[in-house]
C-alpha atoms as a PDB file:
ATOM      1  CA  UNK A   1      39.654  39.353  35.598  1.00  0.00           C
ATOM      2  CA  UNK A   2      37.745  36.415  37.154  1.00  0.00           C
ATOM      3  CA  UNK A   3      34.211  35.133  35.132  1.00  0.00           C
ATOM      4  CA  UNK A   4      31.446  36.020  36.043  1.00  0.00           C
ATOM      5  CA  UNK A   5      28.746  33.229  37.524  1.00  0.00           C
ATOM      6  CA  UNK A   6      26.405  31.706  35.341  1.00  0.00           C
ATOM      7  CA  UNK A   7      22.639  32.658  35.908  1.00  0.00           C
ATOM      8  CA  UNK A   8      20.955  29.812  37.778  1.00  0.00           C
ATOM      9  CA  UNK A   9      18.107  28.388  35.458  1.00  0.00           C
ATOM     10  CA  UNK A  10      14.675  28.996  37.314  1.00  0.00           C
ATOM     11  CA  UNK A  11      12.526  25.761  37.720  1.00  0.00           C
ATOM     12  CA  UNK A  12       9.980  25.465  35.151  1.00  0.00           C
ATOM     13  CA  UNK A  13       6.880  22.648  35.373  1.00  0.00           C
ATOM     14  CA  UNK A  14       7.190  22.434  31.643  1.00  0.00           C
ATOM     15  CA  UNK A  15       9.857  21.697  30.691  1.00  0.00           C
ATOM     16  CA  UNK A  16      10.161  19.247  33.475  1.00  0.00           C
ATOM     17  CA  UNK A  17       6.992  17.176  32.406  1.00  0.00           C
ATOM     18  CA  UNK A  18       7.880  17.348  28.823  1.00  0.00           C
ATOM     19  CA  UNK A  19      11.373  15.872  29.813  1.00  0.00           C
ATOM     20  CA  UNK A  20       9.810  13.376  31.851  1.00  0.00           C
ATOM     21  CA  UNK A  21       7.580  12.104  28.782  1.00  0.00           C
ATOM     22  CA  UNK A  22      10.228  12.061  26.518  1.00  0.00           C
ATOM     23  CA  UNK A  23      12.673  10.036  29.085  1.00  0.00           C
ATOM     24  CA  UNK A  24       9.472   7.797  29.524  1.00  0.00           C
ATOM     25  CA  UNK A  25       7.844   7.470  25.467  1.00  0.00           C
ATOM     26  CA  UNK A  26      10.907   8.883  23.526  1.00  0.00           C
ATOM     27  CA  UNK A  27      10.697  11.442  21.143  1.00  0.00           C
ATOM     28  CA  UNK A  28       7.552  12.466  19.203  1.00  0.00           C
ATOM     29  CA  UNK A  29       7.548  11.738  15.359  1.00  0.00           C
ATOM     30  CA  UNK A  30       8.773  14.323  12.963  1.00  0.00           C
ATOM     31  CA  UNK A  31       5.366  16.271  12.011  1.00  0.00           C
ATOM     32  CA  UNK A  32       5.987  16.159   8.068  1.00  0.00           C
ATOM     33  CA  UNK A  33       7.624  12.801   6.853  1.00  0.00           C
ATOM     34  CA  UNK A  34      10.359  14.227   4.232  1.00  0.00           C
ATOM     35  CA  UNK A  35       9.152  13.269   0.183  1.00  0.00           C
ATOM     36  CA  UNK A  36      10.527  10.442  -1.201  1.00  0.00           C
ATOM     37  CA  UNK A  37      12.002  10.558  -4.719  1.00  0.00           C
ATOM     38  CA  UNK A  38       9.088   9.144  -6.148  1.00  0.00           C
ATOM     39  CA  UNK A  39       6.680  11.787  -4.818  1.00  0.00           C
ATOM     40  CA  UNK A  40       9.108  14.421  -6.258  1.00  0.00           C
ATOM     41  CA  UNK A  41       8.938  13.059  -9.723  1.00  0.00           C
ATOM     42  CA  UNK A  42       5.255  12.302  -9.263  1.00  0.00           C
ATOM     43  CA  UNK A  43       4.263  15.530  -8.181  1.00  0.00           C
ATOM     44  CA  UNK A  44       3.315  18.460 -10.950  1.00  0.00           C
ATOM     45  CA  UNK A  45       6.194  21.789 -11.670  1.00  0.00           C
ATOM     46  CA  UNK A  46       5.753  24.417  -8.861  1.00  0.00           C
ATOM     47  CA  UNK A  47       6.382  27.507 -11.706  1.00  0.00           C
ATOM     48  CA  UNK A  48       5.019  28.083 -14.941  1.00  0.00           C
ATOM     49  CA  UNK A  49       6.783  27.716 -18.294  1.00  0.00           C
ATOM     50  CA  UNK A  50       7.821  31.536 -19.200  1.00  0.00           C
ATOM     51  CA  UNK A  51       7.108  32.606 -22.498  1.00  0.00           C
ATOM     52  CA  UNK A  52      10.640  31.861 -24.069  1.00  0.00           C
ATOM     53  CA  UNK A  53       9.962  27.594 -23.059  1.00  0.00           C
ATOM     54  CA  UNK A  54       7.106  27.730 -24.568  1.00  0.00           C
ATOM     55  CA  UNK A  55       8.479  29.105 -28.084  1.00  0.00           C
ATOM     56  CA  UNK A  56      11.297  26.461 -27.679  1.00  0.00           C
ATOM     57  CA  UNK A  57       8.951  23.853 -27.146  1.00  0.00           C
ATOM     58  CA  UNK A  58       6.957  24.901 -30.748  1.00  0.00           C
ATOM     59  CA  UNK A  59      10.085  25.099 -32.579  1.00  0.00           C
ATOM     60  CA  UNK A  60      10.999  21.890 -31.628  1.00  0.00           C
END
């Protein structure tokens, strides 16, 4: 059974111009720089303590 042909990719401006820029400027900068380990422990707890961590914390 012989393969079928691939689809021919139709020209688009787009993509060509975006290619071009890249080829010419490189790649754009990532659009949120990833936290560093000091913003994590800087930065407040995303959930609030449930009712049971709070009692363990009075016991304490």
């Amino acid at each position: 059974m012989p393969l079928p042909k691939p689809e021919k990719q139709a020209f688009s401006a787009t993509k060509a111009v975006k290619a071009n820029a890249r080829e010419r400027l490189g790649s754009p900068p990532p659009s949120h720089p990833l936290p560093t380990l000091k913003d994590k422990i800087a930065s407040p707890p995303k959930h609030k303590e449930t009712l049971a961590q709070l009692l363990e914390e009075k016991e304490e």
